[in-house]
N, C-alpha and C. Protein backbone atom coordinates (compact mmCIF):
# COMPACT_ATOMS: atom_id res chain seq x y z
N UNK A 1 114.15 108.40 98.57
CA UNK A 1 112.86 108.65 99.16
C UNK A 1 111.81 108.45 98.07
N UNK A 2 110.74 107.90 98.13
CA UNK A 2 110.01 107.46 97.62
C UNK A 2 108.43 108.36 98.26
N UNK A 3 107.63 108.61 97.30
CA UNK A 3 105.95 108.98 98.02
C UNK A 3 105.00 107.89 97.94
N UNK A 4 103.92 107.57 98.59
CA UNK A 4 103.39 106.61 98.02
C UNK A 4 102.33 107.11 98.82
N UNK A 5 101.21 107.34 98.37
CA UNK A 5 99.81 107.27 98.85
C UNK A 5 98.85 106.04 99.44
N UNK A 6 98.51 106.64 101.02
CA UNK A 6 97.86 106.26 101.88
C UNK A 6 97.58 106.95 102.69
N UNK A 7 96.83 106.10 103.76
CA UNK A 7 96.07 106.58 104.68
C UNK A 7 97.27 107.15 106.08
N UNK A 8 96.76 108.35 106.82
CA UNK A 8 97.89 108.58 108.13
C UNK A 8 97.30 109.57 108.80
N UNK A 9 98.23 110.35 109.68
CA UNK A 9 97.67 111.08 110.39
C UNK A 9 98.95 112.51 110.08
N UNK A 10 98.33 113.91 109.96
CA UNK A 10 99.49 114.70 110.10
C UNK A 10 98.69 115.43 110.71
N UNK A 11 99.70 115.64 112.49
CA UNK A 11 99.14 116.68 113.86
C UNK A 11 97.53 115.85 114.19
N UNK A 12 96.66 116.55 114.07
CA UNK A 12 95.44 115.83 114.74
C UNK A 12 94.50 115.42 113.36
N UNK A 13 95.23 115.60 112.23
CA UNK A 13 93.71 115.44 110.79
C UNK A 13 94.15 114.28 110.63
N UNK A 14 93.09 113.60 110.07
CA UNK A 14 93.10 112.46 109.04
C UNK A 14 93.97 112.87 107.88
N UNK A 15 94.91 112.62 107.31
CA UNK A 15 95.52 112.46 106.34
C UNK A 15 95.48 111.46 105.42
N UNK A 16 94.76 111.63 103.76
CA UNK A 16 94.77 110.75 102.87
C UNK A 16 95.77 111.55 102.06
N UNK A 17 96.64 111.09 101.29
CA UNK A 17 97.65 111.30 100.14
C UNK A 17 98.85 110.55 100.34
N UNK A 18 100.19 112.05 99.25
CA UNK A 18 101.53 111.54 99.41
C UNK A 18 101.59 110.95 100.41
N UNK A 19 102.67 109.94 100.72
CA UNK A 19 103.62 109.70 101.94
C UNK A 19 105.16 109.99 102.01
N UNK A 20 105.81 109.84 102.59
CA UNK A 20 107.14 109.78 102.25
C UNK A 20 108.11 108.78 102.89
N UNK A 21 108.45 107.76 102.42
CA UNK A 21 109.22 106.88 102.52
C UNK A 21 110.92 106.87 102.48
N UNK A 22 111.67 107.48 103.76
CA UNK A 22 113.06 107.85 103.71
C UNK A 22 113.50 106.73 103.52
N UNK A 23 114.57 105.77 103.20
CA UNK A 23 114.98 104.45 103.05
C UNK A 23 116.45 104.74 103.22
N UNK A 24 117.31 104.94 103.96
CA UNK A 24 118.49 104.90 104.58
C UNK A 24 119.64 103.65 104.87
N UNK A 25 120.36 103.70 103.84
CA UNK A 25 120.92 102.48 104.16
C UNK A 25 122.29 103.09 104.60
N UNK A 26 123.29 102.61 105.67
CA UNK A 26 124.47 103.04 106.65
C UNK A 26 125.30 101.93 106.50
N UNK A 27 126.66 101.58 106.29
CA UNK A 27 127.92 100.71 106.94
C UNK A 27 127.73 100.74 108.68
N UNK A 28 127.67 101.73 108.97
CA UNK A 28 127.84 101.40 110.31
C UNK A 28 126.96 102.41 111.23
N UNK A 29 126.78 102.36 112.48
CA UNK A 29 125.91 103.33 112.86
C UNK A 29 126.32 104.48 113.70
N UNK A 30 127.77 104.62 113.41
CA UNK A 30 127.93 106.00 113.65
C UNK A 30 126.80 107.20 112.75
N UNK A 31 126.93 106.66 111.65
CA UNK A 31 126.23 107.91 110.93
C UNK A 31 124.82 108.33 111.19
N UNK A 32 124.22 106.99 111.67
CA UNK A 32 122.87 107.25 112.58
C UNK A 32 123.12 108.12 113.62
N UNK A 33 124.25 107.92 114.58
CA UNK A 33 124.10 109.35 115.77
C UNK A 33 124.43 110.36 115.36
N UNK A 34 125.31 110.40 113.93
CA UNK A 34 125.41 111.98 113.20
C UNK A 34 123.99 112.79 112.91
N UNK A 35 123.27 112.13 112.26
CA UNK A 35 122.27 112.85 112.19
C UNK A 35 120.87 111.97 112.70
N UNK A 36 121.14 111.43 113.88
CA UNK A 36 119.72 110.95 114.17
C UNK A 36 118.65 112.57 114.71
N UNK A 37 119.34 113.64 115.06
CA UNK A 37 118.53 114.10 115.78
C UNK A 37 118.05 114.90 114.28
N UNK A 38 118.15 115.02 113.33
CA UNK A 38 117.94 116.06 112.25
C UNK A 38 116.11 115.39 111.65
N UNK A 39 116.65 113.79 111.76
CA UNK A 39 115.98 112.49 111.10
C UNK A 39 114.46 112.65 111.83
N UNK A 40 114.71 112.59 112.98
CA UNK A 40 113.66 112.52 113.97
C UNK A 40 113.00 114.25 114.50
N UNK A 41 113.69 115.36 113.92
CA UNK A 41 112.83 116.28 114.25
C UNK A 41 112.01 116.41 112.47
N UNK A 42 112.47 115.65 111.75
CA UNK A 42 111.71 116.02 110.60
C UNK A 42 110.15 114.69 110.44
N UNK A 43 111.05 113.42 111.66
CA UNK A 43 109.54 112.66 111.48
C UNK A 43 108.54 113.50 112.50
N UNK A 44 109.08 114.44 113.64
CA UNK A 44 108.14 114.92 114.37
C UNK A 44 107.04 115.55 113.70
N UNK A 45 107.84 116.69 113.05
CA UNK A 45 107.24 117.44 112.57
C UNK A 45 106.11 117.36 111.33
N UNK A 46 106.63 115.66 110.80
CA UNK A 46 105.75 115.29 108.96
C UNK A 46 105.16 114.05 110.00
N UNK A 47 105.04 113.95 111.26
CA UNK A 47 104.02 112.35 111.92
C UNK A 47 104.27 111.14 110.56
N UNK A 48 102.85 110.62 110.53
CA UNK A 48 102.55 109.43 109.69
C UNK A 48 102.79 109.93 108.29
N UNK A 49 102.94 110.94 107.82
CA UNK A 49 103.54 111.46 106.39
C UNK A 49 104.86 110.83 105.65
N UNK A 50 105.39 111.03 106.98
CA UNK A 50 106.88 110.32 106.94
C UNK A 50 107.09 108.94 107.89
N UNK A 51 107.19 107.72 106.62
CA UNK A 51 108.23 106.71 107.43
C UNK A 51 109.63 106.53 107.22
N UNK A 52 110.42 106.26 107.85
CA UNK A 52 111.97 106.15 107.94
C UNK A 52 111.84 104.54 108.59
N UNK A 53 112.93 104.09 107.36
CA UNK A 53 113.53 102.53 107.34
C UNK A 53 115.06 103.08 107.46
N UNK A 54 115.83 102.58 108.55
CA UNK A 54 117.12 102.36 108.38
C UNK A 54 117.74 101.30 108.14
N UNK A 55 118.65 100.75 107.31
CA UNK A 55 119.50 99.44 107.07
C UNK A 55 120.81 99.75 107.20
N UNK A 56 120.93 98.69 108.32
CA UNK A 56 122.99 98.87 109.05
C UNK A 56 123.32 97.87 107.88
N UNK A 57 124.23 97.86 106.80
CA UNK A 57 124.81 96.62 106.28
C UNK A 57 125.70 96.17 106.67
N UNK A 58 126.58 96.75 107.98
CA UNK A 58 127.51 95.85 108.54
C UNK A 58 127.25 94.94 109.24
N UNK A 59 128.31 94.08 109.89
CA UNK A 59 127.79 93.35 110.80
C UNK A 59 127.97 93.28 112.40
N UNK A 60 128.67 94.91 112.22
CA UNK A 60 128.82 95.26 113.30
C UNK A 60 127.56 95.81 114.07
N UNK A 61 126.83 96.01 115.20
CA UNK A 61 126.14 96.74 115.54
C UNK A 61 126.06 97.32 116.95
N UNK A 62 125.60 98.56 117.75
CA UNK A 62 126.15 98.67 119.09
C UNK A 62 124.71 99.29 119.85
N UNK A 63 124.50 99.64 120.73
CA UNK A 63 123.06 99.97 120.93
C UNK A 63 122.35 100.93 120.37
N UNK A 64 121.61 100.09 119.45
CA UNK A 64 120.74 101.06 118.52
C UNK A 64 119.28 101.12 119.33
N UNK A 65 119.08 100.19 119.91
CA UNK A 65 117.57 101.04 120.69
C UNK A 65 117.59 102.68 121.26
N UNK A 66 118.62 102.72 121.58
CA UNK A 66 118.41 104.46 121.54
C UNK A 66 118.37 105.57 120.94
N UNK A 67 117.86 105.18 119.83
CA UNK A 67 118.02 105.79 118.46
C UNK A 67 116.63 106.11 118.10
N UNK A 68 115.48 105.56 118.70
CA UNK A 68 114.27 105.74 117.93
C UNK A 68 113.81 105.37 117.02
N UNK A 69 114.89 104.31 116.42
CA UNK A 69 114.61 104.30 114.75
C UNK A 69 114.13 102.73 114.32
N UNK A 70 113.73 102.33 113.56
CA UNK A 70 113.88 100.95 113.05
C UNK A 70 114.87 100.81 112.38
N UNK A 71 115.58 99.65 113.01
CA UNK A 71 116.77 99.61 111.98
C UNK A 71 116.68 98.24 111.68
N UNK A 72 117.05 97.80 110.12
CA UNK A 72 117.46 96.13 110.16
C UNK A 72 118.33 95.81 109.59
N UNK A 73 118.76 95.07 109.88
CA UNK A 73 120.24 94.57 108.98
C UNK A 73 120.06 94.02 107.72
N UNK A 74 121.41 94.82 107.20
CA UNK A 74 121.31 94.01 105.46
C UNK A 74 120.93 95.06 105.21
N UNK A 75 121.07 94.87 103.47
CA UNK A 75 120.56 95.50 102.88
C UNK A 75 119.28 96.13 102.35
N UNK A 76 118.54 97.10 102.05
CA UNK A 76 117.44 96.99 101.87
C UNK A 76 116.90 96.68 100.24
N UNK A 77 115.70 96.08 100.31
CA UNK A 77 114.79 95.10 98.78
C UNK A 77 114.11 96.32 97.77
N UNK A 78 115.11 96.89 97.31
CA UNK A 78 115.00 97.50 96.16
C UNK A 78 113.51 97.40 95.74
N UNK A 79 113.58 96.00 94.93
CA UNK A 79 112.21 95.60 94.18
C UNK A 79 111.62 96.08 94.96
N UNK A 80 110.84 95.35 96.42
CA UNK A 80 110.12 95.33 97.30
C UNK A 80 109.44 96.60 97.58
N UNK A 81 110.46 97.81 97.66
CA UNK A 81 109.75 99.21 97.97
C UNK A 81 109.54 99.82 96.96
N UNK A 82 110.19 100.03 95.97
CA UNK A 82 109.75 100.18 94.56
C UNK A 82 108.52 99.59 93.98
N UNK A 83 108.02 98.17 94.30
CA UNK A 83 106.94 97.68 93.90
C UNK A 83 105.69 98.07 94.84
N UNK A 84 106.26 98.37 95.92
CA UNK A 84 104.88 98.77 96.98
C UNK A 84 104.67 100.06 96.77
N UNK A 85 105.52 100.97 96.61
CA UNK A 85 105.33 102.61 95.79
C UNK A 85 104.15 102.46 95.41
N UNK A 86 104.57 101.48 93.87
CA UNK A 86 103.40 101.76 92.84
C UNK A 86 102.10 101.47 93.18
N UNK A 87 102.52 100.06 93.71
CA UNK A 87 100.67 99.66 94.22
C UNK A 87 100.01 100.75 95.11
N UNK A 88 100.95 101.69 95.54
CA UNK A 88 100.03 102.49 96.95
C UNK A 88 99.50 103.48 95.81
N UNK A 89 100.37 104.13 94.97
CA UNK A 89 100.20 104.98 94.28
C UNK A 89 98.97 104.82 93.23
N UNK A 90 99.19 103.99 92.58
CA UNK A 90 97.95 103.62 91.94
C UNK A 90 96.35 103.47 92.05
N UNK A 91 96.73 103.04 93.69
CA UNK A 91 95.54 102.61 94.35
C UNK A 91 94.70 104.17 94.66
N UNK A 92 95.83 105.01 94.79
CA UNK A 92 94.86 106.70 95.17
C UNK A 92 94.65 106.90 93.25
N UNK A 93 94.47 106.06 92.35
CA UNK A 93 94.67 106.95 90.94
C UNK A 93 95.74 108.08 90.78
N UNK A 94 97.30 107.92 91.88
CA UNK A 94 98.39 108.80 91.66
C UNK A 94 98.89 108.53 90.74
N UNK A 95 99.69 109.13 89.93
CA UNK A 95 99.74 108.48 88.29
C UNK A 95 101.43 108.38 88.12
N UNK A 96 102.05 108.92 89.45
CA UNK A 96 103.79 109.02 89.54
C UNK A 96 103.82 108.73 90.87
N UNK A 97 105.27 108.01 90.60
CA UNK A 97 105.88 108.07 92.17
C UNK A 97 107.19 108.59 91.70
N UNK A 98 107.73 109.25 92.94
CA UNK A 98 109.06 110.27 92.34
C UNK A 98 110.15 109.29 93.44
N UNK A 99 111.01 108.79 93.10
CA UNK A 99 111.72 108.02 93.52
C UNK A 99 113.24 109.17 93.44
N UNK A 100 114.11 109.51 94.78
CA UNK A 100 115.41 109.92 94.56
C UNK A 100 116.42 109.14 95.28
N UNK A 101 116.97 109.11 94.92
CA UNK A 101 118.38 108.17 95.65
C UNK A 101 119.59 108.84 95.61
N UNK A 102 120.56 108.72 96.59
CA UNK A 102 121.84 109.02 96.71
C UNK A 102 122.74 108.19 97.55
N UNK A 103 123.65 107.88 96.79
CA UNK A 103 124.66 106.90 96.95
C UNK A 103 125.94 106.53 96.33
N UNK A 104 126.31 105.57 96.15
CA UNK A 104 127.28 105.18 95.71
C UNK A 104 126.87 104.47 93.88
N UNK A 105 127.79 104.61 92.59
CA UNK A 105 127.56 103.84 91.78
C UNK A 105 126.78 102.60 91.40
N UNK A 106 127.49 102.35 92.00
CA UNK A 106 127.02 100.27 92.52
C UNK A 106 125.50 100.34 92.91
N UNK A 107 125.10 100.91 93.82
CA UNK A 107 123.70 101.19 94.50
C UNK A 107 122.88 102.17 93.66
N UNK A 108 122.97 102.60 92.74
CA UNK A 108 122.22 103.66 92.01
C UNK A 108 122.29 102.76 91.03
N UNK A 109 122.92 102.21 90.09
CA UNK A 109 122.91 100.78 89.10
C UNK A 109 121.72 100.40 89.53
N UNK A 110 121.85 99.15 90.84
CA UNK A 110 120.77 98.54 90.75
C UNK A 110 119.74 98.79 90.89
N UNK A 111 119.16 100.19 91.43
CA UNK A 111 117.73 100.79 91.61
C UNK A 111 117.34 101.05 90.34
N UNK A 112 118.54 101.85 89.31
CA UNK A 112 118.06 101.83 87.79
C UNK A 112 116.94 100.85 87.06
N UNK A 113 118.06 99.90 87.83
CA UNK A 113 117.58 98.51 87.20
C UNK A 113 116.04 98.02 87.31
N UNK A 114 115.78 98.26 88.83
CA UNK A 114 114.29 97.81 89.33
C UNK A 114 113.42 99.11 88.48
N UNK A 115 113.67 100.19 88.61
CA UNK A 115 113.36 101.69 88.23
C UNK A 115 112.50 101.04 86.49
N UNK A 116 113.95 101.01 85.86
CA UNK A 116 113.71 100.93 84.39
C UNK A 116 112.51 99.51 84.34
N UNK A 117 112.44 98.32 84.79
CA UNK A 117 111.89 97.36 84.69
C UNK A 117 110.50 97.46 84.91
N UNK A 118 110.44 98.47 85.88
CA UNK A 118 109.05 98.37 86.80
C UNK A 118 108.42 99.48 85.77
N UNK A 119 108.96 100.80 84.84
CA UNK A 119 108.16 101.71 84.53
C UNK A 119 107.89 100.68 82.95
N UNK A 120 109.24 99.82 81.93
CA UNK A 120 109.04 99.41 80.83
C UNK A 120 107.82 98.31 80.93
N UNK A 121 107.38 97.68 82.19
CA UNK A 121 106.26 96.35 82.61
C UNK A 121 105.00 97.30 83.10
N UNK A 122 104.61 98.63 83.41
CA UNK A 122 103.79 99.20 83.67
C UNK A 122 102.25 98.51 83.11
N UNK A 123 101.25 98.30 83.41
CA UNK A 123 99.87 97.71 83.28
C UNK A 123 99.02 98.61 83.37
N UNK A 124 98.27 98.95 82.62
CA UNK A 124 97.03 99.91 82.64
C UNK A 124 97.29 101.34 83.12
N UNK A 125 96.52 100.84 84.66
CA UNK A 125 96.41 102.60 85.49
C UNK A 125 97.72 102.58 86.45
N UNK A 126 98.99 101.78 86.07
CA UNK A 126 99.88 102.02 87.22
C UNK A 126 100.46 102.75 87.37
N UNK A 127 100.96 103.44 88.49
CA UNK A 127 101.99 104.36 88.12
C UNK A 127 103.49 104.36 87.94
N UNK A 128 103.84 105.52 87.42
CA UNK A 128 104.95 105.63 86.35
C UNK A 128 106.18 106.29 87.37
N UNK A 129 107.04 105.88 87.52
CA UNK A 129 108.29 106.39 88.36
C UNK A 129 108.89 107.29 87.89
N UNK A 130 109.39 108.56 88.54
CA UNK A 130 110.18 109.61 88.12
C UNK A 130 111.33 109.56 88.70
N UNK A 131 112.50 109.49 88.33
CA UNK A 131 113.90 108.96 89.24
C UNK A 131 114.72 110.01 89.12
N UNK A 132 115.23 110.10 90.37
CA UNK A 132 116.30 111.12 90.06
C UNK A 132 117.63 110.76 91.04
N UNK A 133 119.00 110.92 90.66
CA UNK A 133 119.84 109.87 91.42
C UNK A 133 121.05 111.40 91.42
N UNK A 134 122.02 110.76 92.63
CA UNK A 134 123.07 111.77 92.75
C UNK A 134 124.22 110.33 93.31
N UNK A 135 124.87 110.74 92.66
CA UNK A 135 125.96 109.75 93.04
C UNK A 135 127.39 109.58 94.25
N UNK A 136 127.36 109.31 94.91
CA UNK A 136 129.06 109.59 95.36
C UNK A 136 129.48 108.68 96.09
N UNK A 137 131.06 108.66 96.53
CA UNK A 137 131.76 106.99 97.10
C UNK A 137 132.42 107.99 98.24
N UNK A 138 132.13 107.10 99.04
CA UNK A 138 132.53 107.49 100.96
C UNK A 138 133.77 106.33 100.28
């Protein structure tokens, strides 16, 4: 999960700040009906505060429109959300984005990777990533 500052709505206010960016990546989508309902009473409750990206990396898939969710296949672009963090963040003068991940080895490696690159290339007023990772193999 990632924060990144912008514009939204939480209940009826205008909301400017944090955001929160869940990024969920699944083998298959059983684990989406395990906890879709947990997923979706926490976007109720955080509205535009919270977006949720799901990524099926199999290539199996079975009816996910009833899920509520966006889901896309494949994997999800590391760089890509990591680099849009910062620009959102920066853009409010936020001076961190707190990036956590949990996963598998392999998948915590390569976020390192974007992680370490993006804070050692930092430019002026950008902001600076705080990472924090938990590891484990299904």
């Amino acid at each position: 999960v990632s924060t990144q500052s912008t514009w939204g709505t939480y209940g009826s206010e205008i909301y400017v700040g944090p955001r929160i960016y869940f990024v969920w990546s699944v083998r298959n989508t059983s684990l989406i009906k395990a906890f879709r309902d947990q997923v979706m009473e926490a976007k109720h409750k955080l509205g535009d505060i919270l977006t949720i990206n799901v990524h099926n990396t199999s290539n199996f898939t079975d009816d996910i429109s009833l899920y509520d969710l966006v889901i896309s296949n494949g994997r999800p672009n590391i760089a890509d959300i990591v680099s849009n963090a910062v620009q959102h963040a920066s853009n409010l003068k936020d001076q961190t984005v707190s990036l956590y991940t949990c996963g598998p080895e392999s998948m915590i490696h390569s976020i390192e990777d974007v992680v370490n690159f993006s804070n050692r290339n930092r430019k002026g007023d950008e902001a600076n990533i705080i990472y924090h990772k938990e590891t484990f193999e299904l």
